[in-house]
C-alpha atoms as a PDB file:
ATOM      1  CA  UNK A   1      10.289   0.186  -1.300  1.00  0.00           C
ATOM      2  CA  UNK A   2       7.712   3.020  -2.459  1.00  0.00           C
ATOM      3  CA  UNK A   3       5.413   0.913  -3.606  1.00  0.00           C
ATOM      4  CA  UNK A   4       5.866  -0.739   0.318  1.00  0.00           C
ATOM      5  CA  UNK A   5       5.758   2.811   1.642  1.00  0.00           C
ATOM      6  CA  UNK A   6       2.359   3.532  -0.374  1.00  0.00           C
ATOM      7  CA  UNK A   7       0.535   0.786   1.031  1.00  0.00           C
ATOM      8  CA  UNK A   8       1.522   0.810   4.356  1.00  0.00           C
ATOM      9  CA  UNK A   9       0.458   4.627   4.320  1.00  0.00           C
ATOM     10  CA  UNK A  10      -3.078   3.569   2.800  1.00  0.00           C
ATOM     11  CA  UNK A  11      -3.238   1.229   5.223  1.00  0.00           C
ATOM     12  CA  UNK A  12      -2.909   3.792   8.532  1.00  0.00           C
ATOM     13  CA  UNK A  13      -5.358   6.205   6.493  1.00  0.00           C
ATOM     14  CA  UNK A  14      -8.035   2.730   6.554  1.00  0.00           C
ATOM     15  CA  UNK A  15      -7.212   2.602   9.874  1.00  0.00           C
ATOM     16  CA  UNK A  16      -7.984   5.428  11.100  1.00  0.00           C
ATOM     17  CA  UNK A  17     -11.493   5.388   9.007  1.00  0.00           C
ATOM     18  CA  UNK A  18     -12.074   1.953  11.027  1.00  0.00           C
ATOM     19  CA  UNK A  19     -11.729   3.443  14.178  1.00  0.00           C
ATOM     20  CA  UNK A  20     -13.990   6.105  13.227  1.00  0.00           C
ATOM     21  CA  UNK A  21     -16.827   3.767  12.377  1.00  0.00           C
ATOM     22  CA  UNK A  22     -16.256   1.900  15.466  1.00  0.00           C
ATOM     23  CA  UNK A  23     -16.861   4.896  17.793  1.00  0.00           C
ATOM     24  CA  UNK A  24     -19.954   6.311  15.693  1.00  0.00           C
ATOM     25  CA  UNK A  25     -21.432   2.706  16.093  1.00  0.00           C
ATOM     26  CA  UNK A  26     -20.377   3.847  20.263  1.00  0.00           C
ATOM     27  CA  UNK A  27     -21.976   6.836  20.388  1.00  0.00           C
ATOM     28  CA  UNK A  28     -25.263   5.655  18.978  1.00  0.00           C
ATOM     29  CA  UNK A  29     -25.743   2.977  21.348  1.00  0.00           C
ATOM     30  CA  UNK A  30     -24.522   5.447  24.153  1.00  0.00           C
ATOM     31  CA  UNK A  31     -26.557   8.353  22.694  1.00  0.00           C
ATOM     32  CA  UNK A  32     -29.992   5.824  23.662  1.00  0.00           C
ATOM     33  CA  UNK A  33     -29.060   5.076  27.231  1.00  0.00           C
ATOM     34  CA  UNK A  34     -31.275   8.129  28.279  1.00  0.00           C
ATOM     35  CA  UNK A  35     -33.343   7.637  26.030  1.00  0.00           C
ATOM     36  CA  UNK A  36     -34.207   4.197  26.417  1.00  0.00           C
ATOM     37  CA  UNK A  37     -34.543   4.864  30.544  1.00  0.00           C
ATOM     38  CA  UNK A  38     -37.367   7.316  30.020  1.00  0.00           C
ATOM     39  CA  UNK A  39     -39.197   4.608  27.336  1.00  0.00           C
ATOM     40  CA  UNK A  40     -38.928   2.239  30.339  1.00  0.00           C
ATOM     41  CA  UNK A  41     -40.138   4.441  33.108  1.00  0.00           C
ATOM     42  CA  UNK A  42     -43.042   5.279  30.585  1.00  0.00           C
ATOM     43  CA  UNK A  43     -43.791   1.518  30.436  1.00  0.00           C
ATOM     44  CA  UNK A  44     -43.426   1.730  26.563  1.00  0.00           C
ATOM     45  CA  UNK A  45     -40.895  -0.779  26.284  1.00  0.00           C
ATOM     46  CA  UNK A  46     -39.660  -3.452  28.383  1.00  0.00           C
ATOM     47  CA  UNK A  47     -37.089  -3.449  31.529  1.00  0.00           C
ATOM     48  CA  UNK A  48     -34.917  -6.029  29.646  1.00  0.00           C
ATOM     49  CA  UNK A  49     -34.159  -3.502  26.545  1.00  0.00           C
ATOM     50  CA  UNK A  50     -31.957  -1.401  28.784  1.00  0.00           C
ATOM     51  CA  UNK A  51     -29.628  -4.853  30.019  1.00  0.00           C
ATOM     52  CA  UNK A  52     -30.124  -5.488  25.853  1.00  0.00           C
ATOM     53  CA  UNK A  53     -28.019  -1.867  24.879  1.00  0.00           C
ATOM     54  CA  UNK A  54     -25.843  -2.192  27.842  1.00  0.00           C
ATOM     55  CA  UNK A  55     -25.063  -5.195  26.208  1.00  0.00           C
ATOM     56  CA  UNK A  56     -24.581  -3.528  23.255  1.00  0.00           C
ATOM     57  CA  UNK A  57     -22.695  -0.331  24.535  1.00  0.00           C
ATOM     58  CA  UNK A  58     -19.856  -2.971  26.340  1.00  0.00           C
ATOM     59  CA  UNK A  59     -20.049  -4.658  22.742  1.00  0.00           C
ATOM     60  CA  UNK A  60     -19.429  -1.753  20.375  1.00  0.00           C
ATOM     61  CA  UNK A  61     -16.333  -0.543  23.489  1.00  0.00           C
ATOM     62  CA  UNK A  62     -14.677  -3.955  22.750  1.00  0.00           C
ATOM     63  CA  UNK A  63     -14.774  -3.171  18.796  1.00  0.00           C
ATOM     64  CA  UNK A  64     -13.553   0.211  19.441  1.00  0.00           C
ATOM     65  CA  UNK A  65     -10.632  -1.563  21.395  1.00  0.00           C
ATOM     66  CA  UNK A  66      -9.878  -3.475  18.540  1.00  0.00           C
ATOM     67  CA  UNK A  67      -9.955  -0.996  15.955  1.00  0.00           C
ATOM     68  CA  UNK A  68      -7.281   1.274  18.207  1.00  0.00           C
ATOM     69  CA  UNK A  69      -5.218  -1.519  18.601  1.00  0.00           C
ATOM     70  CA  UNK A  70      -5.230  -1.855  14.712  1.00  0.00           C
ATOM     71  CA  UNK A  71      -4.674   1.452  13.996  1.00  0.00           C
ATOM     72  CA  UNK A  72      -1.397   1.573  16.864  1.00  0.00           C
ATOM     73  CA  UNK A  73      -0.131  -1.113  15.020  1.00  0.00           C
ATOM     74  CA  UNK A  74      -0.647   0.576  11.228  1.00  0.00           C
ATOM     75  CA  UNK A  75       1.381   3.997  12.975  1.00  0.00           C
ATOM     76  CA  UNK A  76       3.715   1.805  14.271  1.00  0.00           C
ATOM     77  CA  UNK A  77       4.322   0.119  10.422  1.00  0.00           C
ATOM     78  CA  UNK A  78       4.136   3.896   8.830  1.00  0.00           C
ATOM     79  CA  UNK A  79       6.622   5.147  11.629  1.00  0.00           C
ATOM     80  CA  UNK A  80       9.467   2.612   9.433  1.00  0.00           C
ATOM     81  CA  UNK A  81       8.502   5.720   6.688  1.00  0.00           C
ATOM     82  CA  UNK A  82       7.282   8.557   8.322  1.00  0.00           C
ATOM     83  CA  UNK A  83      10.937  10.081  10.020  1.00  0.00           C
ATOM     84  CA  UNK A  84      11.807  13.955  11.581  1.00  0.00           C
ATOM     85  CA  UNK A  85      14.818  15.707   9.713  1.00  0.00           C
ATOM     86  CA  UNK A  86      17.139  13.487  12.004  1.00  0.00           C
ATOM     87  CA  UNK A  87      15.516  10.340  10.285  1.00  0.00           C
ATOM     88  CA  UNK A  88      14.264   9.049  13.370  1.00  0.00           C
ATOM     89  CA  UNK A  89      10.811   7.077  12.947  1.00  0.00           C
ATOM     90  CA  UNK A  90       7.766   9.340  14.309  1.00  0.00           C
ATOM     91  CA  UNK A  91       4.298   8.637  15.142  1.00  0.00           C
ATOM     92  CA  UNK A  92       1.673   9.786  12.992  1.00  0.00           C
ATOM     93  CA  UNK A  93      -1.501  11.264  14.576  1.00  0.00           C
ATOM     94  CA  UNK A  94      -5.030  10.317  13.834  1.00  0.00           C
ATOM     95  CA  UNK A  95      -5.564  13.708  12.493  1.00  0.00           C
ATOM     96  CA  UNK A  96      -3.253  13.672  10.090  1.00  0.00           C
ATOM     97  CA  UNK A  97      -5.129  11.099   8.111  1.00  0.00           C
ATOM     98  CA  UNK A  98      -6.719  12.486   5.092  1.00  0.00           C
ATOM     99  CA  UNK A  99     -10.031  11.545   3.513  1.00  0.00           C
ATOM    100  CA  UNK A 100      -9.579   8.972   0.631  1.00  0.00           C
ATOM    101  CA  UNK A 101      -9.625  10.823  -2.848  1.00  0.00           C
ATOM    102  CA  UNK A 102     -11.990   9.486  -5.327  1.00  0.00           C
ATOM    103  CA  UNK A 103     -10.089   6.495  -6.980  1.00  0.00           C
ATOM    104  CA  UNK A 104      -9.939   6.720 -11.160  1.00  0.00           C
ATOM    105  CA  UNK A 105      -9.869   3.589 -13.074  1.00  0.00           C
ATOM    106  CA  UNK A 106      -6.886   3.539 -16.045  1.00  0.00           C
ATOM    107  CA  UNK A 107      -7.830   4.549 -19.327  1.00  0.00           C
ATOM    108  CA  UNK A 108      -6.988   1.792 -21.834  1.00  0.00           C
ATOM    109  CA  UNK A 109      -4.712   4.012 -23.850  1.00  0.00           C
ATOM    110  CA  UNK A 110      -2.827   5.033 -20.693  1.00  0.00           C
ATOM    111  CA  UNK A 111      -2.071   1.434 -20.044  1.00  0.00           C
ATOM    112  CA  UNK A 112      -1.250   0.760 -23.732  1.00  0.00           C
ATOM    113  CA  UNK A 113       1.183   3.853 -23.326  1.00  0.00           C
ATOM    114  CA  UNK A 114       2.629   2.664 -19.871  1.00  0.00           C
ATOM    115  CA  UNK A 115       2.667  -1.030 -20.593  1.00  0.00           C
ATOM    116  CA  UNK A 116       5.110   0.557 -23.922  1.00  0.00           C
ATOM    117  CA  UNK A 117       7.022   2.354 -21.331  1.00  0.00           C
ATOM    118  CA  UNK A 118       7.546  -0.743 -18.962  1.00  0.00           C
ATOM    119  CA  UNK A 119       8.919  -3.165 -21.618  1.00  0.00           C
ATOM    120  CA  UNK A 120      11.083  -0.371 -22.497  1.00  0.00           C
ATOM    121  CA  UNK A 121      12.582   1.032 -19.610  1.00  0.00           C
ATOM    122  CA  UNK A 122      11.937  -1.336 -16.739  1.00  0.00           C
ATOM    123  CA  UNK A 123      15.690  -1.988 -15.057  1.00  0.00           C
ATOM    124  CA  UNK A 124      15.770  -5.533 -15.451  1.00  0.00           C
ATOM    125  CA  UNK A 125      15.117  -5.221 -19.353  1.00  0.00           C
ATOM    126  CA  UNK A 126      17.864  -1.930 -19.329  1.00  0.00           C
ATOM    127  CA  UNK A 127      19.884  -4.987 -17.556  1.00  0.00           C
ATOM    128  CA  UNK A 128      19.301  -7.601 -19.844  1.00  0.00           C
ATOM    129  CA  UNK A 129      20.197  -5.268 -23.202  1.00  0.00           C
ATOM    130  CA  UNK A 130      23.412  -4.543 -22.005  1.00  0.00           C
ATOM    131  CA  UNK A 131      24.106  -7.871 -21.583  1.00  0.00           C
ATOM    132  CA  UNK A 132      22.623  -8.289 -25.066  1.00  0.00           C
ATOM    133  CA  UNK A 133      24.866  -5.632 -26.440  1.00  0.00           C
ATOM    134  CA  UNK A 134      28.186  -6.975 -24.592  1.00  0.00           C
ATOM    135  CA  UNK A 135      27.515 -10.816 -26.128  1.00  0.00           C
ATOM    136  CA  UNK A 136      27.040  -9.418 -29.938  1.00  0.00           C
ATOM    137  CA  UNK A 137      30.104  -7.220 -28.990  1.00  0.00           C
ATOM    138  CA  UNK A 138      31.898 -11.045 -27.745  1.00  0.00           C
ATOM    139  CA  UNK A 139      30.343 -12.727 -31.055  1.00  0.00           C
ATOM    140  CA  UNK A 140      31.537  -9.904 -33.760  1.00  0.00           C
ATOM    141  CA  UNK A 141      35.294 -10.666 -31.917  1.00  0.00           C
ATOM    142  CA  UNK A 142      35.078 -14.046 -32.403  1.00  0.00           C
ATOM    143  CA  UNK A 143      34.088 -14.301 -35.672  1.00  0.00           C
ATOM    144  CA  UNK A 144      37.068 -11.569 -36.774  1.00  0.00           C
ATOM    145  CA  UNK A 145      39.556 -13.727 -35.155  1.00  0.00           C
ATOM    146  CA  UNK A 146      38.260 -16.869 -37.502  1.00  0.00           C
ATOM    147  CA  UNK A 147      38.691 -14.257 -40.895  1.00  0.00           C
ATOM    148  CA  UNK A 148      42.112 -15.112 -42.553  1.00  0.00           C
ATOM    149  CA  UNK A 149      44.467 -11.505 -42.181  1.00  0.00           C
ATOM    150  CA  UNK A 150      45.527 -10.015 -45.647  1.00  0.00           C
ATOM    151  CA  UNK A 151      48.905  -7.383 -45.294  1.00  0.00           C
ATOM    152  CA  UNK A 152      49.837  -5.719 -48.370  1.00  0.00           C
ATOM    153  CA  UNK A 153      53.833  -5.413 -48.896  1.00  0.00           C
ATOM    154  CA  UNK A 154      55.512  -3.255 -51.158  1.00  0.00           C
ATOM    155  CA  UNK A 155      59.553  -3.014 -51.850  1.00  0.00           C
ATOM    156  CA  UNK A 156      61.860  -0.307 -53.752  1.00  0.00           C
ATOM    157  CA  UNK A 157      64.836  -1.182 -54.816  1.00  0.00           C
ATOM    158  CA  UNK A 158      67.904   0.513 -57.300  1.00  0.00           C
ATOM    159  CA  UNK A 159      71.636  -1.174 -58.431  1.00  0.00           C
ATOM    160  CA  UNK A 160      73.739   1.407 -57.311  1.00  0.00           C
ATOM    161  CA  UNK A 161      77.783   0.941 -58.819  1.00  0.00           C
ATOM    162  CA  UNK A 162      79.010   1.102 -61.917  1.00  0.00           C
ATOM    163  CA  UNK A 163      80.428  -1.333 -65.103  1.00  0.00           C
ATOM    164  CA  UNK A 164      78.256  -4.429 -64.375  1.00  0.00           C
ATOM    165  CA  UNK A 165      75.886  -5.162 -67.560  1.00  0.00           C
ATOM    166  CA  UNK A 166      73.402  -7.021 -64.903  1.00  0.00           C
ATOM    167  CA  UNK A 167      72.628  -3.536 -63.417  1.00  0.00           C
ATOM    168  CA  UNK A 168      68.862  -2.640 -63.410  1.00  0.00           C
ATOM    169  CA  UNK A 169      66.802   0.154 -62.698  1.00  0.00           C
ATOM    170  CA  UNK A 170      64.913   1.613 -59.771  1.00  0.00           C
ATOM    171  CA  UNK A 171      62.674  -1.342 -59.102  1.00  0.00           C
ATOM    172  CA  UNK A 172      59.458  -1.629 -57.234  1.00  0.00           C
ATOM    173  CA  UNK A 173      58.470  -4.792 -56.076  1.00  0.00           C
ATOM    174  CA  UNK A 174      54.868  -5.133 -54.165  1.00  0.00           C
ATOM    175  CA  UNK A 175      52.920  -8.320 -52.811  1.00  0.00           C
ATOM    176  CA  UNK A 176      49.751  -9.958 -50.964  1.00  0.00           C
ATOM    177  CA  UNK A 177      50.083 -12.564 -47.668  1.00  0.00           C
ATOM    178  CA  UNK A 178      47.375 -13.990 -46.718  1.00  0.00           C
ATOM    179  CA  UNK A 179      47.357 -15.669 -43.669  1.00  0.00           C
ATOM    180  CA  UNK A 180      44.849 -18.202 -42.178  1.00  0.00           C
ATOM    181  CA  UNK A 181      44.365 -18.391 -38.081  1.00  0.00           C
ATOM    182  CA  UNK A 182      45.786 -21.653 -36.981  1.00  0.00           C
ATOM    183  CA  UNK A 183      43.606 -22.252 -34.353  1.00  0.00           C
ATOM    184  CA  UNK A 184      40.374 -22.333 -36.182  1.00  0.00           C
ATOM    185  CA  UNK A 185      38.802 -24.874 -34.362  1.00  0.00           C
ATOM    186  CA  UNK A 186      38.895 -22.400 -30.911  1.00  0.00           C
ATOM    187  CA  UNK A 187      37.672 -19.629 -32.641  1.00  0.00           C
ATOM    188  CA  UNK A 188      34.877 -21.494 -33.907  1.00  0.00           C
ATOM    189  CA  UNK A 189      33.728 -22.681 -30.714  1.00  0.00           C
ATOM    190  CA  UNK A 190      34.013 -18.868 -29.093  1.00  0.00           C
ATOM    191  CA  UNK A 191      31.487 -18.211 -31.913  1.00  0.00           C
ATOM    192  CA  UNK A 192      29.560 -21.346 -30.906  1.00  0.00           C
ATOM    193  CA  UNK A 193      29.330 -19.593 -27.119  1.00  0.00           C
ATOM    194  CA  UNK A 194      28.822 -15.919 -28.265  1.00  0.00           C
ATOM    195  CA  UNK A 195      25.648 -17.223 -30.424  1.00  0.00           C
ATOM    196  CA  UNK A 196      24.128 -19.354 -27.227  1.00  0.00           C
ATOM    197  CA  UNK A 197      24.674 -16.692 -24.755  1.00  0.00           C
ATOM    198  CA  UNK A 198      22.774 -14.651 -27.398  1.00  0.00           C
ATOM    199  CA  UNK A 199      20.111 -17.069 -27.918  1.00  0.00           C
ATOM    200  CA  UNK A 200      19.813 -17.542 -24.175  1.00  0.00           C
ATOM    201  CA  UNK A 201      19.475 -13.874 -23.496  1.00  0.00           C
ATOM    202  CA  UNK A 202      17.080 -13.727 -26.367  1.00  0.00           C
ATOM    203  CA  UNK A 203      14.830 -15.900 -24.237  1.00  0.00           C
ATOM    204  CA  UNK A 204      15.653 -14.180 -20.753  1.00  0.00           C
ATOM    205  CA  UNK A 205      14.196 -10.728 -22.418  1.00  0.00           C
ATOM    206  CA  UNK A 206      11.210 -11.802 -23.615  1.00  0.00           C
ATOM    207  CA  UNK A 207      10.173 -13.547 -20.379  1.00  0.00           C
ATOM    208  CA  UNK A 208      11.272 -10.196 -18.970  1.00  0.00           C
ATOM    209  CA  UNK A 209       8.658  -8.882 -21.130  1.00  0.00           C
ATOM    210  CA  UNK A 210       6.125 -10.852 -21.206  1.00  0.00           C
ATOM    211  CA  UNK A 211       6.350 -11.014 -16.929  1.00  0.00           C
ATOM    212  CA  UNK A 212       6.587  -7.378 -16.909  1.00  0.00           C
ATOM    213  CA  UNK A 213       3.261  -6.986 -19.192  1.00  0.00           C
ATOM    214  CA  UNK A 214       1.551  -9.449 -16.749  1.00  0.00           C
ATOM    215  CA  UNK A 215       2.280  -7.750 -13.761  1.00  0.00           C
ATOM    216  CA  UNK A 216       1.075  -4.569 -15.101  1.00  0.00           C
ATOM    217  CA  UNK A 217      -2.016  -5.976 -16.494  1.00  0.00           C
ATOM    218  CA  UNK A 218      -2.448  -7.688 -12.899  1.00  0.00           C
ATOM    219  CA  UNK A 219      -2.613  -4.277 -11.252  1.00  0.00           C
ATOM    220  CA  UNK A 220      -4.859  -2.505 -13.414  1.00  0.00           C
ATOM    221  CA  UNK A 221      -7.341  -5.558 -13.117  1.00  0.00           C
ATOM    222  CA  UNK A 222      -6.897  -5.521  -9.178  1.00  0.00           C
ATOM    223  CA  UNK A 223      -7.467  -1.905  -9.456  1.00  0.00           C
ATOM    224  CA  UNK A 224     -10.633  -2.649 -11.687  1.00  0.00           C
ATOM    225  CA  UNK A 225     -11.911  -5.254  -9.652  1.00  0.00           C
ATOM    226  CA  UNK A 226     -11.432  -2.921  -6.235  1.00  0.00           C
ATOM    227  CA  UNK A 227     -13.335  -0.312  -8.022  1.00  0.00           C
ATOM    228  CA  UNK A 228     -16.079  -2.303  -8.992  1.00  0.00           C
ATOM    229  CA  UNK A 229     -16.276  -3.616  -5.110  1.00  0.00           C
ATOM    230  CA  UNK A 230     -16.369   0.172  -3.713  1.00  0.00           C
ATOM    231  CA  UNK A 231     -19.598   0.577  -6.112  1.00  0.00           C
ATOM    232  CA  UNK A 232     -21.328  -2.725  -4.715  1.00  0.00           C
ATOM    233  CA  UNK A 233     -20.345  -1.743  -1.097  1.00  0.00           C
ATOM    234  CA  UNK A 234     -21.683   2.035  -1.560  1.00  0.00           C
ATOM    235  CA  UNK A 235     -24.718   1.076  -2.845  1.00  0.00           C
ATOM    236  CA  UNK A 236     -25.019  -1.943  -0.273  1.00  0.00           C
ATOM    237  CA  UNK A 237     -23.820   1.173   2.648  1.00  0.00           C
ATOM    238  CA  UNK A 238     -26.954   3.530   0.893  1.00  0.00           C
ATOM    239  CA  UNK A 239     -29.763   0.371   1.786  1.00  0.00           C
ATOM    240  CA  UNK A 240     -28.019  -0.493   5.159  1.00  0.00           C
ATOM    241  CA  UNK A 241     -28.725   3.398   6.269  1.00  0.00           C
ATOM    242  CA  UNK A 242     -31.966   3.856   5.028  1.00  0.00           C
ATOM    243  CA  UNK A 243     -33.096   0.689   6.783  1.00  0.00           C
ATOM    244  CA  UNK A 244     -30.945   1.786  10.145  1.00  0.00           C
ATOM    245  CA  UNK A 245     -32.910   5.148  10.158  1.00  0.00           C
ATOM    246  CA  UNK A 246     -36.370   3.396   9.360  1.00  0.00           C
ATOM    247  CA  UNK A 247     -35.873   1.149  12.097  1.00  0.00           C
ATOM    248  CA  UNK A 248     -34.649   3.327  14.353  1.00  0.00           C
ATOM    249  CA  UNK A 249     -37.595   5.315  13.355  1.00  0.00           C
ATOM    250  CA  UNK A 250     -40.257   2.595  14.092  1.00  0.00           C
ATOM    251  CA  UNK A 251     -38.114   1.808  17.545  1.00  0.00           C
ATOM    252  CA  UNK A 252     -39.540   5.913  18.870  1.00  0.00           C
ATOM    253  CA  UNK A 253     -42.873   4.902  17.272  1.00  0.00           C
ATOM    254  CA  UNK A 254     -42.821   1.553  19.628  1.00  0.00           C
ATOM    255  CA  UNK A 255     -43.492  -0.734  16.450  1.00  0.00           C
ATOM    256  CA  UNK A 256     -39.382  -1.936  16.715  1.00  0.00           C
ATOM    257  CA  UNK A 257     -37.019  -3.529  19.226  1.00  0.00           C
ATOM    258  CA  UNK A 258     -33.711  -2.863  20.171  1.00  0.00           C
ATOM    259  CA  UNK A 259     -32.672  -5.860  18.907  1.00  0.00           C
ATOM    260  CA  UNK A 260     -34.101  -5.143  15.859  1.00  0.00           C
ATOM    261  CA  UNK A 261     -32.466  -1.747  15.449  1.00  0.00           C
ATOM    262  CA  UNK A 262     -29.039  -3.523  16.615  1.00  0.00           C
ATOM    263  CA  UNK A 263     -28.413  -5.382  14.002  1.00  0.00           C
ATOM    264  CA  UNK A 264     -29.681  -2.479  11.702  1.00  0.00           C
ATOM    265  CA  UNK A 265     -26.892  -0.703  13.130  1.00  0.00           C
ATOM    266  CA  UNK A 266     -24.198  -3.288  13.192  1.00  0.00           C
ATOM    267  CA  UNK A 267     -25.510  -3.905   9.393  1.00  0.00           C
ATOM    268  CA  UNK A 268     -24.501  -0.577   8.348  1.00  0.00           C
ATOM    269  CA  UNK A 269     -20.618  -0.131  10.051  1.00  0.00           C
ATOM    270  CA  UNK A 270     -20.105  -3.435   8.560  1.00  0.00           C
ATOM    271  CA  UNK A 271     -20.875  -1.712   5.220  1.00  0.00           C
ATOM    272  CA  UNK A 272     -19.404   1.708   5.979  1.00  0.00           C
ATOM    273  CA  UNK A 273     -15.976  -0.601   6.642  1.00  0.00           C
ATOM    274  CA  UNK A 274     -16.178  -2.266   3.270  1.00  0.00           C
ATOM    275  CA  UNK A 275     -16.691   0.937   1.398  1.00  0.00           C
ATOM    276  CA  UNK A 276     -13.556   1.646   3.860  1.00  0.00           C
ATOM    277  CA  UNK A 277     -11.266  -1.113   3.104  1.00  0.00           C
ATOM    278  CA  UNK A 278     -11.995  -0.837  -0.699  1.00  0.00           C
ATOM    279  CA  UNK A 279     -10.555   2.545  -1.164  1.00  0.00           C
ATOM    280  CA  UNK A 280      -7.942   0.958   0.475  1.00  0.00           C
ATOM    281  CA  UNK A 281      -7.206  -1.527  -2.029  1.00  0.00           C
ATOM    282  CA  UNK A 282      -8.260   0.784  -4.993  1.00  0.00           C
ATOM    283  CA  UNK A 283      -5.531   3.059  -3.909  1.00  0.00           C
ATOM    284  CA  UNK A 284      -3.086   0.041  -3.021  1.00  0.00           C
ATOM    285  CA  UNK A 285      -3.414  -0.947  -6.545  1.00  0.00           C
ATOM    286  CA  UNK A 286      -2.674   2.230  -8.214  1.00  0.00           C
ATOM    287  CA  UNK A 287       0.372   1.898  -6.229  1.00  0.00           C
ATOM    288  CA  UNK A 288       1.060  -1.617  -7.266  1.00  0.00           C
ATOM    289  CA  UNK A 289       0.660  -0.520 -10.924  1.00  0.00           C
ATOM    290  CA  UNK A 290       2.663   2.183 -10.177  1.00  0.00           C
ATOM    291  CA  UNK A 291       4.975   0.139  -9.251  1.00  0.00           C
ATOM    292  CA  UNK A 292       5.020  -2.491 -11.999  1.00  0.00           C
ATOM    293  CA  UNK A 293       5.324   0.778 -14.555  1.00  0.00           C
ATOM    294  CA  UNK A 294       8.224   1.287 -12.974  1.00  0.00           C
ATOM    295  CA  UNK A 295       9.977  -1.515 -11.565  1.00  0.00           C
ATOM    296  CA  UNK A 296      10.683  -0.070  -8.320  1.00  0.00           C
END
């Protein structure tokens, strides 16, 4: 459920950052309306480059449309977590939405420590050594029953009367019985059954642990492999802007088309939303680790 929670919550926050692209991509194409008027009027540019960013304006209104409808959905999933002091589900607001915080990757002796701490303490392995303890508890019965029981007697005895020559002393008489269980054949197979189960929970345990290890391992590498995507798409997001601005650049100089400078643009969101959605999976990760720590 918290891991759930955590993701669903990363989710609205990428949402919101989506939407934000979208209108930014908006407002630029918007922002040249004017712009590209007076460049017409001037005869600097073609008639046809102001159907071109209308084009582009209705374009960029239908992504914005999308994104919106995206992000309603991701407060709608939140609003299952996000409740008032009655519990009732409430809608977040845009605003609310922090920036991401710089993702970490795991230091290997953190995982070595919390991998430790997993195999320990995870509830299905708590689980699975009480059953453990409960079958050596069943064998250690069984096998008592098959040991023969040994009772100690002792007797006292005195001739009490008088004028017989028979008459003895004080006499103490004391003995051993041994007896053997008769049915050694059941107790024998109870043993038989207490020493399976055990074997059989032996091997439940250690696929416990070994699928507990793997799951952790899985998250840090999903986390390692998100972080290494966030550096690719920052540096591919650094590129995308500088050759958005030069174009742009060359567009006021006359040497450029809108076209041109269009895709420049539409380059750069679609960078700005990978960089987006992989702090949203670095941080979904640490939550899945999280989560496989643990076991909940």
């Amino acid at each position: 459920m918290l891991e759930t929670a955590s993701k669903v919550y990363w989710d609205w926050v990428s949402a919101t950052r989506k939407l934000h692209v979208a209108e930014s991509l908006l407002e630029l194409a918007e922002a040249r309306v004017r712009q590209i008027e007076e460049q017409v009027e001037l005869g600097s540019i073609a008639a046809i480059e102001i159907a071109d960013n209308q084009r582009a304006v209705l374009e960029r209104r239908a992504a914005v449309v999308s994104a919106t409808r995206e992000l309603q959905n991701a407060t709608l999933e939140l609003s299952m977590f996000y409740r008032n002091p009655a519990g009732e589900p409430q809608m977040a607001h845009r605003e609310q939405a922090p920036d991401f915080p710089e993702p970490r990757m795991i230091p290997q002796e953190t995982l070595s420590s919390d991998l430790m701490q997993a195999i320990e303490r995870r509830p299905e392995i708590v689980a699975t050594l009480v059953e453990v303890d409960q079958g050596s508890a069943a064998l250690r019965l069984a096998q008592n029953q098959l040991l023969p029981a040994v009772d100690f007697e002792a007797k006292y005895g005195q001739d009490s009367g008088v004028g017989s020559i028979t008459k003895r002393g004080p006499e103490l008489i004391a003995g051993i019985k041994v007896s053997t269980p008769f049915q050694r054949r059941k107790s024998k197979g109870q043993i038989a059954l207490a020493e399976a189960k055990l074997a059989q929970l032996g091997q439940k345990l250690r696929f416990a642990q070994n699928r507990i290890e793997v799951e952790v391992r899985d998250a840090a590498s999903a986390l390692d492999a998100a972080l290494q995507r966030l550096e690719l798409a920052r540096a591919e997001l650094e590129v995308a802007q500088q050759l958005a601005d030069a174009e742009r650049e060359r567009f006021d100089l006359g040497d450029s088309t809108l076209f041109v400078v269009n895709l420049r643009e539409i380059s750069t969101a679609g960078a700005r939303l990978k960089v987006v959605s992989s702090l949203a999976d670095c941080h979904k990760a640490v939550a899945s680790y999280r989560a496989a720590v643990a076991g909940f």
